[in-house]
C-alpha atoms as a PDB file:
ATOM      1  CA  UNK A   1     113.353  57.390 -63.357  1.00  0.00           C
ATOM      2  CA  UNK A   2     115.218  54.381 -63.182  1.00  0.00           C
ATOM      3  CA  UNK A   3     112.242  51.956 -63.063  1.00  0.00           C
ATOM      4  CA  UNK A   4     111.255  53.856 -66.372  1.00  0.00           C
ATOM      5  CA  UNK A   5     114.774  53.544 -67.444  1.00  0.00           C
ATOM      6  CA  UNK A   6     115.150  49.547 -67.142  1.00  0.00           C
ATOM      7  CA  UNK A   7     111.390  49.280 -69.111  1.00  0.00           C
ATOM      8  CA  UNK A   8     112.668  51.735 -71.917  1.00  0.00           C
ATOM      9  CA  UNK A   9     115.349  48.852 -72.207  1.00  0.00           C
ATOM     10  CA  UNK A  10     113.684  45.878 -71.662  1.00  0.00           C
ATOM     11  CA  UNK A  11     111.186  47.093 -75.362  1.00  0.00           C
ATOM     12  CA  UNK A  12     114.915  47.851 -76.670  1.00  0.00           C
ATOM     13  CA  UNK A  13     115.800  44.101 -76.100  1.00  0.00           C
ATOM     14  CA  UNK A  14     112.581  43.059 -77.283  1.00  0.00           C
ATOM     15  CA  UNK A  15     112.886  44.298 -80.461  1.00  0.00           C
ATOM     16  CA  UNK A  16     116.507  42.643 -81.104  1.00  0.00           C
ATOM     17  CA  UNK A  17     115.231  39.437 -80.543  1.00  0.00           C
ATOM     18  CA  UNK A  18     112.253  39.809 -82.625  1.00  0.00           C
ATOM     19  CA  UNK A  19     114.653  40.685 -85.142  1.00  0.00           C
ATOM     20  CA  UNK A  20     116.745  37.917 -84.094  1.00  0.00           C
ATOM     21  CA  UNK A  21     113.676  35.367 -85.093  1.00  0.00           C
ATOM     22  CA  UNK A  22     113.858  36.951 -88.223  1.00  0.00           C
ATOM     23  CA  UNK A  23     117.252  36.058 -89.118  1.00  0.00           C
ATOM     24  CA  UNK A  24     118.410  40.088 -88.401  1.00  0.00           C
ATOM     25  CA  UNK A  25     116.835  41.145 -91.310  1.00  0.00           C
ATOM     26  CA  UNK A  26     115.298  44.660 -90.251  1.00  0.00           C
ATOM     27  CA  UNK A  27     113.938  44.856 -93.930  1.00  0.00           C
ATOM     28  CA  UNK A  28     110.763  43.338 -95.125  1.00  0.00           C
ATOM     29  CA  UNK A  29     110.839  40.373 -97.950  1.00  0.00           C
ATOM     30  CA  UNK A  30     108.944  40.897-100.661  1.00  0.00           C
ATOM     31  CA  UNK A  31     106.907  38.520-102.276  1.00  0.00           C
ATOM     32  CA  UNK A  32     107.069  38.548-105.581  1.00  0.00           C
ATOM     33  CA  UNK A  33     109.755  40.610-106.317  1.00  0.00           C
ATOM     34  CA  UNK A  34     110.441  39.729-110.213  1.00  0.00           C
ATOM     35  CA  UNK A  35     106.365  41.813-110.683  1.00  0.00           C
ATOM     36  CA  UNK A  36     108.426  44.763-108.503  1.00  0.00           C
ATOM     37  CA  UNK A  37     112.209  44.468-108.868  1.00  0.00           C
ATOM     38  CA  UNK A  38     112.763  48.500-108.843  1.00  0.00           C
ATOM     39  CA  UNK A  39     111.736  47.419-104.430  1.00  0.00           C
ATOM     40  CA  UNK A  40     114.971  45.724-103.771  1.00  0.00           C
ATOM     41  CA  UNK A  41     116.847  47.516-106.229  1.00  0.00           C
ATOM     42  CA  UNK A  42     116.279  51.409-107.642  1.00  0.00           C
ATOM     43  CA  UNK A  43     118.346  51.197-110.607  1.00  0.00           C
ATOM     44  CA  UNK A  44     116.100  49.224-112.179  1.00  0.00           C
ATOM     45  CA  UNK A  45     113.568  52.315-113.009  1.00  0.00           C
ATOM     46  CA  UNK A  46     113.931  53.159-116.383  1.00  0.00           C
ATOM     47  CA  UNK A  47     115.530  49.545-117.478  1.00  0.00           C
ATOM     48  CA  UNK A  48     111.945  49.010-119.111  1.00  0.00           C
ATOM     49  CA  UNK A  49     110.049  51.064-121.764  1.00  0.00           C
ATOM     50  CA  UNK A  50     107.385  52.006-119.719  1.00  0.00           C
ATOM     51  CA  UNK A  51     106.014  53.608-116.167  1.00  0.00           C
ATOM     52  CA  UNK A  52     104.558  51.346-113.587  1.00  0.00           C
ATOM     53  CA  UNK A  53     102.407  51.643-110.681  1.00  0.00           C
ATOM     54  CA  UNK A  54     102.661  48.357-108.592  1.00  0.00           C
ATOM     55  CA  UNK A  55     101.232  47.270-105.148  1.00  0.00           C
ATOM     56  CA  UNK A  56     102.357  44.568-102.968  1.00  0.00           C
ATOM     57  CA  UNK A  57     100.580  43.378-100.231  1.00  0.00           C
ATOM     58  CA  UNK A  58     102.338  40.437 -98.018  1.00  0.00           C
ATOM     59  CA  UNK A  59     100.745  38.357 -95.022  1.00  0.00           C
ATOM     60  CA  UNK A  60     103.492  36.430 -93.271  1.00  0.00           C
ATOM     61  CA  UNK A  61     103.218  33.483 -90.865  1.00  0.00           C
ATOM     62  CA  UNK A  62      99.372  33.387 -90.850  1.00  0.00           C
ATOM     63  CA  UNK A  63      98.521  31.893 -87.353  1.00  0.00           C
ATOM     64  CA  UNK A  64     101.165  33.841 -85.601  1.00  0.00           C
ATOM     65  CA  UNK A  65      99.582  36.610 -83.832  1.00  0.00           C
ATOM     66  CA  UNK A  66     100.817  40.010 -84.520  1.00  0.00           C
ATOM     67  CA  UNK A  67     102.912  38.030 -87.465  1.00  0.00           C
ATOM     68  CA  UNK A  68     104.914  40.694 -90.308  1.00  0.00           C
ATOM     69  CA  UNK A  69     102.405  42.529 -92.635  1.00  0.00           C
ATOM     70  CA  UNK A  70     104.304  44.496 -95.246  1.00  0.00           C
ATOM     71  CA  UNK A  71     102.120  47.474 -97.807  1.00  0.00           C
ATOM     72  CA  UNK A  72     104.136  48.896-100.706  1.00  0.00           C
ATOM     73  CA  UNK A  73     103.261  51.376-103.539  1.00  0.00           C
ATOM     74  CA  UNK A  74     105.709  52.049-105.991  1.00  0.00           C
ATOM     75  CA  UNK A  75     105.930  53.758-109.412  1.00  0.00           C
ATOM     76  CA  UNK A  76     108.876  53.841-111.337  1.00  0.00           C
ATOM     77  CA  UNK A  77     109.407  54.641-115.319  1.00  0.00           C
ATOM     78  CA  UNK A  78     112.432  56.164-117.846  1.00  0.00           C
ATOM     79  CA  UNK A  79     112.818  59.805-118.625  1.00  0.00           C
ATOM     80  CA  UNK A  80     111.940  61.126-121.643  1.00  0.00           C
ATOM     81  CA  UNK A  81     115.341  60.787-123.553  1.00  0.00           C
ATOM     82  CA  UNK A  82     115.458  57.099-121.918  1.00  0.00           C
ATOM     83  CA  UNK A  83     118.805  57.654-120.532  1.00  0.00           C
ATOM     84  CA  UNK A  84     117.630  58.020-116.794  1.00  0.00           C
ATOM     85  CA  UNK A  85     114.931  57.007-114.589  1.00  0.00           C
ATOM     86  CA  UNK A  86     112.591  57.899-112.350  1.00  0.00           C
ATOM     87  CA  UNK A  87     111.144  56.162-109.046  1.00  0.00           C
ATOM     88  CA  UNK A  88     109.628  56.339-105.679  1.00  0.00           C
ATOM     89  CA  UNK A  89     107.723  54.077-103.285  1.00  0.00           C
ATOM     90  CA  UNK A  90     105.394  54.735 -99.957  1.00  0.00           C
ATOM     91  CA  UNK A  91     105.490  51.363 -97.380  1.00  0.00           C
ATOM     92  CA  UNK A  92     104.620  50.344 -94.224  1.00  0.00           C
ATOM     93  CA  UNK A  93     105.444  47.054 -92.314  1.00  0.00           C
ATOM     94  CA  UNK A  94     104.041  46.080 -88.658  1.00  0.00           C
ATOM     95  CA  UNK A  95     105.742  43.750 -86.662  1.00  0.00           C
ATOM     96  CA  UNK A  96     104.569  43.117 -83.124  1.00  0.00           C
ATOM     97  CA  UNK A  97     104.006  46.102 -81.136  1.00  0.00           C
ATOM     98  CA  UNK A  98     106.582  47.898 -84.014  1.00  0.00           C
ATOM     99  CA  UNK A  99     105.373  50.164 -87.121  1.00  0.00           C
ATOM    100  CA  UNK A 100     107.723  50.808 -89.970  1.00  0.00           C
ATOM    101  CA  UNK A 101     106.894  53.601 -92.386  1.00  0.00           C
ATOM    102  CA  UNK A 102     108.982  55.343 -94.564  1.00  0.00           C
ATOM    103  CA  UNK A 103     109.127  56.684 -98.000  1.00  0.00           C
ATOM    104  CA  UNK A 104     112.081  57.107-100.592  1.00  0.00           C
ATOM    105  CA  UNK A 105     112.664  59.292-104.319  1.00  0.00           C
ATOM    106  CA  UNK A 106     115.540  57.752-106.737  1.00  0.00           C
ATOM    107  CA  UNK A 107     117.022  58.630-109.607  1.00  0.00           C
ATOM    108  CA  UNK A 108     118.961  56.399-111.948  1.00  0.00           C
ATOM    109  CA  UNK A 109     121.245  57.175-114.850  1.00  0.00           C
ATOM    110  CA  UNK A 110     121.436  54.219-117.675  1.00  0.00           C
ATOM    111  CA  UNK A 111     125.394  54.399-119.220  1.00  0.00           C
ATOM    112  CA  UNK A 112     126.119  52.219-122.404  1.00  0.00           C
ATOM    113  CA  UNK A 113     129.038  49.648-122.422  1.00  0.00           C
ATOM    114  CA  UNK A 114     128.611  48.497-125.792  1.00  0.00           C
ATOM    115  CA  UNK A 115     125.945  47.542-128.077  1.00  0.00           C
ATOM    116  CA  UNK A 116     124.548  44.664-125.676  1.00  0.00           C
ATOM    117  CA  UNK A 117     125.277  45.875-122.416  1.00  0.00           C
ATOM    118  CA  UNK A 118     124.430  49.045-120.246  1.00  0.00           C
ATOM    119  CA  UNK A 119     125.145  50.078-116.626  1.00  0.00           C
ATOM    120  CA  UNK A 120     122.859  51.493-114.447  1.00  0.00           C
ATOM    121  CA  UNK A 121     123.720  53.597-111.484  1.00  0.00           C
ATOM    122  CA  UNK A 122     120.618  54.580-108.600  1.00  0.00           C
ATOM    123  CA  UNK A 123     120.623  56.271-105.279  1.00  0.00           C
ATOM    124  CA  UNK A 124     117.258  56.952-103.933  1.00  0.00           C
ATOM    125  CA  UNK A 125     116.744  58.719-100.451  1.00  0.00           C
ATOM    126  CA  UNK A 126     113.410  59.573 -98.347  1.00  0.00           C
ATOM    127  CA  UNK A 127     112.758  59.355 -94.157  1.00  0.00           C
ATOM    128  CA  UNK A 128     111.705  56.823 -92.352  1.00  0.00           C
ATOM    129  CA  UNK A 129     109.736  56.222 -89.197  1.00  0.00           C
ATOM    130  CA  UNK A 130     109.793  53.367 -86.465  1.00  0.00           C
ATOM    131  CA  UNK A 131     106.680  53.511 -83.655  1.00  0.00           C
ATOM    132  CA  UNK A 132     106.461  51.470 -80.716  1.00  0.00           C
ATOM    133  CA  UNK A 133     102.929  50.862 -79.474  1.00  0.00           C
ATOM    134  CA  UNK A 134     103.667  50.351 -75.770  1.00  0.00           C
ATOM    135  CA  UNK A 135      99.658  49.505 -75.259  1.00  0.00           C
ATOM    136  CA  UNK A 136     100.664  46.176 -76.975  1.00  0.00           C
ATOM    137  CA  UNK A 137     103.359  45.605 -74.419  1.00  0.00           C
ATOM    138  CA  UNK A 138     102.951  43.322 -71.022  1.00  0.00           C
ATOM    139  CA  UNK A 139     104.393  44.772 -68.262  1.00  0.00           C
ATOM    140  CA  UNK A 140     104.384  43.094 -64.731  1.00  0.00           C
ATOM    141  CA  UNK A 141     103.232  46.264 -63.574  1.00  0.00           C
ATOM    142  CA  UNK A 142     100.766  47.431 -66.031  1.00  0.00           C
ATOM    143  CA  UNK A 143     100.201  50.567 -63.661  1.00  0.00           C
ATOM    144  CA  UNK A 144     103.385  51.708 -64.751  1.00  0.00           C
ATOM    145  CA  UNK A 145     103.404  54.622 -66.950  1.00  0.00           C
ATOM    146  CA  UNK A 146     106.644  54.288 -68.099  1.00  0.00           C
ATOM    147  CA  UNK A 147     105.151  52.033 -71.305  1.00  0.00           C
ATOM    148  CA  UNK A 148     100.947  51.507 -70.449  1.00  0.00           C
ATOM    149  CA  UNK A 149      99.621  53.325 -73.515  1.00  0.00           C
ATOM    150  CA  UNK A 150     103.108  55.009 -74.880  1.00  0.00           C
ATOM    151  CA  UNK A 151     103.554  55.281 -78.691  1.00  0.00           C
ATOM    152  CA  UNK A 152     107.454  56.408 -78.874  1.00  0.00           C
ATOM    153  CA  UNK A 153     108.551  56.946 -82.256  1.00  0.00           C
ATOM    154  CA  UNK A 154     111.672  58.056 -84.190  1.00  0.00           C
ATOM    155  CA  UNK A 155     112.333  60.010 -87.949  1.00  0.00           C
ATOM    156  CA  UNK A 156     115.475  59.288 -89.300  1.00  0.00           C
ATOM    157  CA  UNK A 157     116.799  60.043 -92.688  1.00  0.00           C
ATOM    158  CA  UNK A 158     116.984  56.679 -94.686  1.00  0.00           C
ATOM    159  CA  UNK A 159     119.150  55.949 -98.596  1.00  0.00           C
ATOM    160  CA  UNK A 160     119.544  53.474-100.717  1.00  0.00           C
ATOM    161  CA  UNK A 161     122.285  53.064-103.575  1.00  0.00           C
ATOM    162  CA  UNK A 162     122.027  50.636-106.447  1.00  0.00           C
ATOM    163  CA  UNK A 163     123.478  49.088-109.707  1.00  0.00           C
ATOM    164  CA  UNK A 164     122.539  46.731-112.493  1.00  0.00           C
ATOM    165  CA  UNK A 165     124.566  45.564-115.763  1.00  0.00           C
ATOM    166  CA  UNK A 166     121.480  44.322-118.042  1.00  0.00           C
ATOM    167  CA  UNK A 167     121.027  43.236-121.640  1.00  0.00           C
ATOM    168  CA  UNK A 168     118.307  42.911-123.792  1.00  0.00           C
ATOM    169  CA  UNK A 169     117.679  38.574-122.020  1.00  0.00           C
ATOM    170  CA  UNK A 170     119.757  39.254-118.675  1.00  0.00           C
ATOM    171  CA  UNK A 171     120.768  41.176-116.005  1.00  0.00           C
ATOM    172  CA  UNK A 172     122.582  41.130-112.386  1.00  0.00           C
ATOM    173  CA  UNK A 173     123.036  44.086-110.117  1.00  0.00           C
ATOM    174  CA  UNK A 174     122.950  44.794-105.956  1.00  0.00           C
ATOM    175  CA  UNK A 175     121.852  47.043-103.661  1.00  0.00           C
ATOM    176  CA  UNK A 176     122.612  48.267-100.407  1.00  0.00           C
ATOM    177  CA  UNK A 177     119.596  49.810 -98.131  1.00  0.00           C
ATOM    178  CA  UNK A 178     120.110  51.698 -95.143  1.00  0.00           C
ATOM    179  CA  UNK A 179     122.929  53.255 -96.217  1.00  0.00           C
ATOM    180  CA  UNK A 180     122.931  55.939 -93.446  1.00  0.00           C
ATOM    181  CA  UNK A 181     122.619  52.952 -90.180  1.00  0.00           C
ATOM    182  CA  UNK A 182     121.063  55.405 -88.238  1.00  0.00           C
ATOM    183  CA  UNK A 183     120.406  55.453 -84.657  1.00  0.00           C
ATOM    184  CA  UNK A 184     117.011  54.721 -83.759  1.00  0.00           C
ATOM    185  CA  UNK A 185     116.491  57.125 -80.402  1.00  0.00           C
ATOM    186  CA  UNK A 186     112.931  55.905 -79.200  1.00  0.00           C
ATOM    187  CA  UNK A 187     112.853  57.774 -75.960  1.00  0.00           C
ATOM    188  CA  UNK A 188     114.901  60.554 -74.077  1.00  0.00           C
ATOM    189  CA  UNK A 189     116.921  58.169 -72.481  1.00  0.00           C
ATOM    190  CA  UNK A 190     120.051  56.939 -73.537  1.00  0.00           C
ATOM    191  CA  UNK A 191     120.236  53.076 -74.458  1.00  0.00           C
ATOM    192  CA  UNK A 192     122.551  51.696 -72.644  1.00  0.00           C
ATOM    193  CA  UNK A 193     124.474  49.901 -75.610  1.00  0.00           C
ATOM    194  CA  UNK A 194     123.113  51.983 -78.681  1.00  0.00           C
ATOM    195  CA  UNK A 195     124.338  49.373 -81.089  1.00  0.00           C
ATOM    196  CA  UNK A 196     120.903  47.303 -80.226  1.00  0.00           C
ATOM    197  CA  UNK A 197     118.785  50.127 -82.056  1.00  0.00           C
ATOM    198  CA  UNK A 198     121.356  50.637 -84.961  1.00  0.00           C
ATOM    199  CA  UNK A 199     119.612  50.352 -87.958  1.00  0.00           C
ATOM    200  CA  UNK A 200     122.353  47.629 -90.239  1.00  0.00           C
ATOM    201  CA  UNK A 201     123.603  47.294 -93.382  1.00  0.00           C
ATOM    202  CA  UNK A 202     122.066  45.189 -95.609  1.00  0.00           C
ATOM    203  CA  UNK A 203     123.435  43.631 -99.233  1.00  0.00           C
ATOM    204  CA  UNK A 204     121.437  42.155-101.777  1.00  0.00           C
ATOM    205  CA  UNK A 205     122.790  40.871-105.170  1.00  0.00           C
ATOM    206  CA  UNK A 206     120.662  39.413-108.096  1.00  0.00           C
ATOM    207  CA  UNK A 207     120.211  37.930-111.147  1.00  0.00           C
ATOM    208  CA  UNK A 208     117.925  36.690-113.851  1.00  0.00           C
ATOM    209  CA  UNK A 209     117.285  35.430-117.408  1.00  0.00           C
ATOM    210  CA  UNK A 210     114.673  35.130-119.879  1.00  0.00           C
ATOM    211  CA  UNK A 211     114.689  32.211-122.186  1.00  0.00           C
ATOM    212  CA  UNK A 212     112.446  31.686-125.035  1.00  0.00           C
ATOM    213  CA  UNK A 213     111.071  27.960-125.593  1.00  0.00           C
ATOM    214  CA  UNK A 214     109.154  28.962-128.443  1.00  0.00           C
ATOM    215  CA  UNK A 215     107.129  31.575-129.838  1.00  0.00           C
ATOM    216  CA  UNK A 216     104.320  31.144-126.886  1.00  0.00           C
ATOM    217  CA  UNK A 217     106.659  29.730-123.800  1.00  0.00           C
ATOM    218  CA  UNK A 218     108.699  31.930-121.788  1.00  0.00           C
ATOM    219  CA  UNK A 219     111.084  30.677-119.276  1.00  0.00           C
ATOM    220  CA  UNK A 220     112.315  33.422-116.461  1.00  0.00           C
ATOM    221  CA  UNK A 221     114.536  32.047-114.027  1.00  0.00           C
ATOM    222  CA  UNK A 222     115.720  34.123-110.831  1.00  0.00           C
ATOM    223  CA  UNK A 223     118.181  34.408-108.002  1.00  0.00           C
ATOM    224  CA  UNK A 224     118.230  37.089-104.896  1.00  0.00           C
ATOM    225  CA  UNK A 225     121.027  36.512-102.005  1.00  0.00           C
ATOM    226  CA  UNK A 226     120.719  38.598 -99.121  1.00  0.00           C
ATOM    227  CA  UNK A 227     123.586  39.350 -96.515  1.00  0.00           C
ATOM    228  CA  UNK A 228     122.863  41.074 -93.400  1.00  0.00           C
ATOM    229  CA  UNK A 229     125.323  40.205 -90.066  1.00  0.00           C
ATOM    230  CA  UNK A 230     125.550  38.585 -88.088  1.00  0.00           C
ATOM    231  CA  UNK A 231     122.645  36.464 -89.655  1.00  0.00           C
ATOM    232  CA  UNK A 232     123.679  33.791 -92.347  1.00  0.00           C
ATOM    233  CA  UNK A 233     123.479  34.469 -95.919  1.00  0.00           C
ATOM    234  CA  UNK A 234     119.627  33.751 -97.433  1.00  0.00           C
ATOM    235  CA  UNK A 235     119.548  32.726-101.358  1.00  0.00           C
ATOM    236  CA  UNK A 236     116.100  32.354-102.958  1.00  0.00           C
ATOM    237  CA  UNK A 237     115.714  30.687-105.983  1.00  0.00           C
ATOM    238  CA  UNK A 238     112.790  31.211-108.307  1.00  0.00           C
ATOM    239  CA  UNK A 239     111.409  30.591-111.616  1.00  0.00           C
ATOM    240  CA  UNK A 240     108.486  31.431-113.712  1.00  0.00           C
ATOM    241  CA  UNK A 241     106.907  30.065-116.738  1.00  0.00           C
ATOM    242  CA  UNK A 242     104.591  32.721-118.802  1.00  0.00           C
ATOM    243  CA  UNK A 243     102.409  31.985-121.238  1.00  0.00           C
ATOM    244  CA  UNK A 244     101.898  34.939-124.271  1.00  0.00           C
ATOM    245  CA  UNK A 245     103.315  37.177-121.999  1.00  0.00           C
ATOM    246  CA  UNK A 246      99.813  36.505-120.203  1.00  0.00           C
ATOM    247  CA  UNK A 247      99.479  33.751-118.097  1.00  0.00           C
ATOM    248  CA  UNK A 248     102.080  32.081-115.409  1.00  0.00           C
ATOM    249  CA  UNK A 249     102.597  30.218-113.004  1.00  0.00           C
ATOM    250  CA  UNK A 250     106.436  28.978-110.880  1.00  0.00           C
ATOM    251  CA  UNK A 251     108.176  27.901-108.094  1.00  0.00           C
ATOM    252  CA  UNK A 252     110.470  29.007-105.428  1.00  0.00           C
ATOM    253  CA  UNK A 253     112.760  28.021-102.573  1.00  0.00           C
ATOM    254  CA  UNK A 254     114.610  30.714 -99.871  1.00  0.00           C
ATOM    255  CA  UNK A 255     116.962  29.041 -97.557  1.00  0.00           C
ATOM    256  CA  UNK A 256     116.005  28.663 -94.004  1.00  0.00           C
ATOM    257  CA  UNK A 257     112.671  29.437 -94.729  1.00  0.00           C
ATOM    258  CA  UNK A 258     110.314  28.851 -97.337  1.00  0.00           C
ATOM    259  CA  UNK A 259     109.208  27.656-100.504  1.00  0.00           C
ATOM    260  CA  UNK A 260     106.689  29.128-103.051  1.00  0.00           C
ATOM    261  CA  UNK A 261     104.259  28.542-105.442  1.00  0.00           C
ATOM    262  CA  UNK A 262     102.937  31.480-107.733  1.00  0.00           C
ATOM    263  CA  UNK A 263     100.355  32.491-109.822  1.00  0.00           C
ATOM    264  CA  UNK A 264      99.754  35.454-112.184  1.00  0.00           C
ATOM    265  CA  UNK A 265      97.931  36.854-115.290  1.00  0.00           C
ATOM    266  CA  UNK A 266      98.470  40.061-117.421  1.00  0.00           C
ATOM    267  CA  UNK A 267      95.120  41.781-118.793  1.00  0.00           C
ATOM    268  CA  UNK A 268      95.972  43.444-122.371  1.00  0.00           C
ATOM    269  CA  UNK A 269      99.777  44.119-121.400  1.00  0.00           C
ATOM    270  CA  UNK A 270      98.531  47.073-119.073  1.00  0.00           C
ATOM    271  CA  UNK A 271      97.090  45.410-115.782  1.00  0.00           C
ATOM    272  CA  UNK A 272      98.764  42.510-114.269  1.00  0.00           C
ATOM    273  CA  UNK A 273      97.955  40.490-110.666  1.00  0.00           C
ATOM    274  CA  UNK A 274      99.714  37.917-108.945  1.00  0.00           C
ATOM    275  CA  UNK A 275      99.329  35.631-105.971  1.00  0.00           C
ATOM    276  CA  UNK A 276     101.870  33.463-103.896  1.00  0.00           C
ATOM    277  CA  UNK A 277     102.063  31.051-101.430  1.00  0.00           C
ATOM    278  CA  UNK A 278     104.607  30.187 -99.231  1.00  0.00           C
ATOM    279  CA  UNK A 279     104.886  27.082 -96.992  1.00  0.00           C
ATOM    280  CA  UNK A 280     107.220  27.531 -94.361  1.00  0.00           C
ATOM    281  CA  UNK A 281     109.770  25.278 -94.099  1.00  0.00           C
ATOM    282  CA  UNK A 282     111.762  26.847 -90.632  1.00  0.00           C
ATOM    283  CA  UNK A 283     110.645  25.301 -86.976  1.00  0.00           C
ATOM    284  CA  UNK A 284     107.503  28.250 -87.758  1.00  0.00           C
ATOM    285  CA  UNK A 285     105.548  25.603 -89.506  1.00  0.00           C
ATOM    286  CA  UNK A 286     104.814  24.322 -85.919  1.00  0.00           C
ATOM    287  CA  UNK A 287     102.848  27.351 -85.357  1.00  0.00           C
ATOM    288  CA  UNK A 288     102.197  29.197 -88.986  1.00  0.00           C
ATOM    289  CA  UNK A 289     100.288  28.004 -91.841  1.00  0.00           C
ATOM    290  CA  UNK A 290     102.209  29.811 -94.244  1.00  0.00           C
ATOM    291  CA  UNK A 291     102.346  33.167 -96.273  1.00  0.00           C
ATOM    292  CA  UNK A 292     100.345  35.105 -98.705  1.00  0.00           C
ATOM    293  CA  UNK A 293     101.697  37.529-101.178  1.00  0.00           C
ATOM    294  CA  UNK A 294      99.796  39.945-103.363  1.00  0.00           C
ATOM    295  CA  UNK A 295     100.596  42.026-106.386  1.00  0.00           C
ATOM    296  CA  UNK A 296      98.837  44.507-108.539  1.00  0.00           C
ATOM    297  CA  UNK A 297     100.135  46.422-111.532  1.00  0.00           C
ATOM    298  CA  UNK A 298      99.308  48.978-113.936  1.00  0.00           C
ATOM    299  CA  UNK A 299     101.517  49.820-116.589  1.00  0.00           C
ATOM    300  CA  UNK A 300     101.601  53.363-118.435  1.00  0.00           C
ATOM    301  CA  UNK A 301     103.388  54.784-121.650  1.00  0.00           C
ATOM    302  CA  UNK A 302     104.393  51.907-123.490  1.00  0.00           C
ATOM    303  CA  UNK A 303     106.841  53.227-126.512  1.00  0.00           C
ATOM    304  CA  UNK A 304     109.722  51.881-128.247  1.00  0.00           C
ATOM    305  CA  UNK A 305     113.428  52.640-126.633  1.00  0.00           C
ATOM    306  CA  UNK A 306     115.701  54.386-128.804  1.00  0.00           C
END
C-alpha cells in the first residue's frame, strides 16, 4: 500500500510540472479566438444577430511528442426577443498521459445602458472530467500494478461566469473559469498536499475594435490578458484585416510564447474557415516546429436586432 501510495504521488507531481511548462495554465488556448469569442467568454452569446455552430481544432508544439491537442464544438445564438442568449460547448484536450473532457450550458442576459452601450451578464455550468492513462506512464518497476495499465479518472462539477460592455464598433468584458476550484481526487488515496490537484482560478479580460478604412477594408484589432498564479500575466495581441467581410488575413504576438499568422475566408456570410500558425518564440522552438490552429463555422438565422 505504501509503494502504491508514493506512485499515486509521484503522477500527482507529474502533472504540476507539466502544468508548470505551461505557464500554470490548466486551460487550453485557443487559436483563433476572435472566429469563437463566446469560448473564453459566455456572455458573448446573443451579442450577434445570429446562431453559430463553430469548431476549433488546435495542434500545439508539433514535434513534441504527446504535445497539447485541444477539440471544441460550440453553438451559441440570442433568444427570440434578443434580450438573452443561449450557448453551450463539448471539448476535449490531451496532454501527456492526461485527458480533459468536459461540457458546459450558459445563459446570458443583454441589459441596456443607454442608446450605445449594453451590459451583458453570463454564467454557464456543465461537468468535467480529467483521466490519467497510467499505460503511458514509466515506472522503474513496470511490474507494478499500482499504475501499469490504470486509467484513474475524476467528475467534478465545473462554472464559468462572464461579462461584456459592447457597442455597435467595440467591446471589453472578462471571464473567470473554474469558478468552483475543485479538487481533483484521482485515486482512493489521499494526496498528501491536495493543493497540487486543485483545479485554479483563472482571469481573462478582453477587448476589441472594428474600424472601417473604407467601404471594402475592415480593420479588427484585439487584445486577451490572461492571469492565472502563480504564473506571470500572458497578453496577446492580434489583429485582422477582412476584405468584404470575406477574405482576411493578420498577425499576432502572446508574451512568452508565440507569434501568429492567420488566414481565413467567409463563403456567402454562412460558412467561414480559418487557419493559423504559430511560431514559437519560448526555449520550445529548440524542440517544436510550431502550432496549427483550425476553425470552422456555420452561421444560422441571420435577422435584424430590434
Amino acid at each position: 500500500m505504501k509503494k502504491r501510495f508514493s506512485h499515486i504521488v509521484l503522477v500527482l507531481l507529474f502533472i504540476v510540472l507539466f502544468i508548470n511548462v505551461l505557464k500554470a495554465q490548466q486551460l487550453p488556448i485557443y487559436g483563433q479566438f476572435y472566429l469563437n469569442k463566446y469560448i473564453n467568454n459566455p456572455a458573448f452569446a446573443g451579442m450577434e444577430k445570429h446562431f453559430n455552430v463553430t469548431s476549433n481544432h488546435r495542434y500545439q508544439w508539433v514535434g513534441i511528442t504527446d504535445a497539447p491537442r485541444t477539440y471544441t464544438l460550440s453553438i451559441n445564438g440570442p433568444t427570440k426577443d434578443h434580450k438573452g442568449g443561449l450557448g453551450g460547448f463539448l471539448y476535449t484536450d490531451h496532454v501527456g498521459p492526461t485527458r480533459r473532457t468536459g461540457a458546459q450550458l450558459s445563459y446570458t442576459h443583454h441589459l441596456k445602458i443607454n442608446d450605445n452601450i449594453k451590459l451583458a451578464l453570463s454564467l454557464s455550468a456543465g461537468l468535467l472530467e480529467w483521466n490519467i492513462d497510467g499505460g503511458k506512464i514509466s515506472l522503474d518497476d513496470m511490474a507494478d500494478p499500482a499504475m501499469s495499465n490504470v486509467l484513474m479518472k475524476t467528475l467534478v462539477p465545473d462554472a464559468k461566469f462572464g461579462f461584456l460592455l459592447y457597442g455597435d464598433n467595440w467591446h471589453f468584458g472578462g471571464a473567470a473559469p473554474n469558478l468552483l476550484q475543485n479538487q481533483l481526487n484521482l485515486s482512493n488515496i489521499s494526496s498528501p498536499n491536495p493543493a497540487l490537484n486543485k483545479l485554479e482560478d483563472h482571469y481573462i479580460l478582453h477587448g476589441g475594435y472594428k474600424y472601417a478604412l473604407n467601404n471594402d477594408l475592415l480593420i479588427d484589432p484585439y487584445i486577451v490578458i490572461r492571469y492565472v498564479s502563480p504564473a506571470p500575466v500572458q497578453v496577446e495581441l492580434i489583429s485582422r484585416v477582412i476584405w468584404k467581410n470575406m477574405v482576411w488575413g493578420g498577425l499576432g504576438f502572446r508574451t512568452n510564447d508565440a507569434a501568429t499568422i492567420m488566414l481565413g475566408y467567409t463563403f456567402k456570410e454562412n460558412l467561414s474557415i480559418g487557419y493559423s500558425y504559430d511560431f514559437t518564440t519560448s526555449n520550445l522552438n529548440n524542440y517544436s516546429t510550431g502550432s496549427h490552429g483550425f476553425i470552422f463555422r456555420i452561421l444560422f438565422n441571420q435577422e435584424e436586432r430590434e
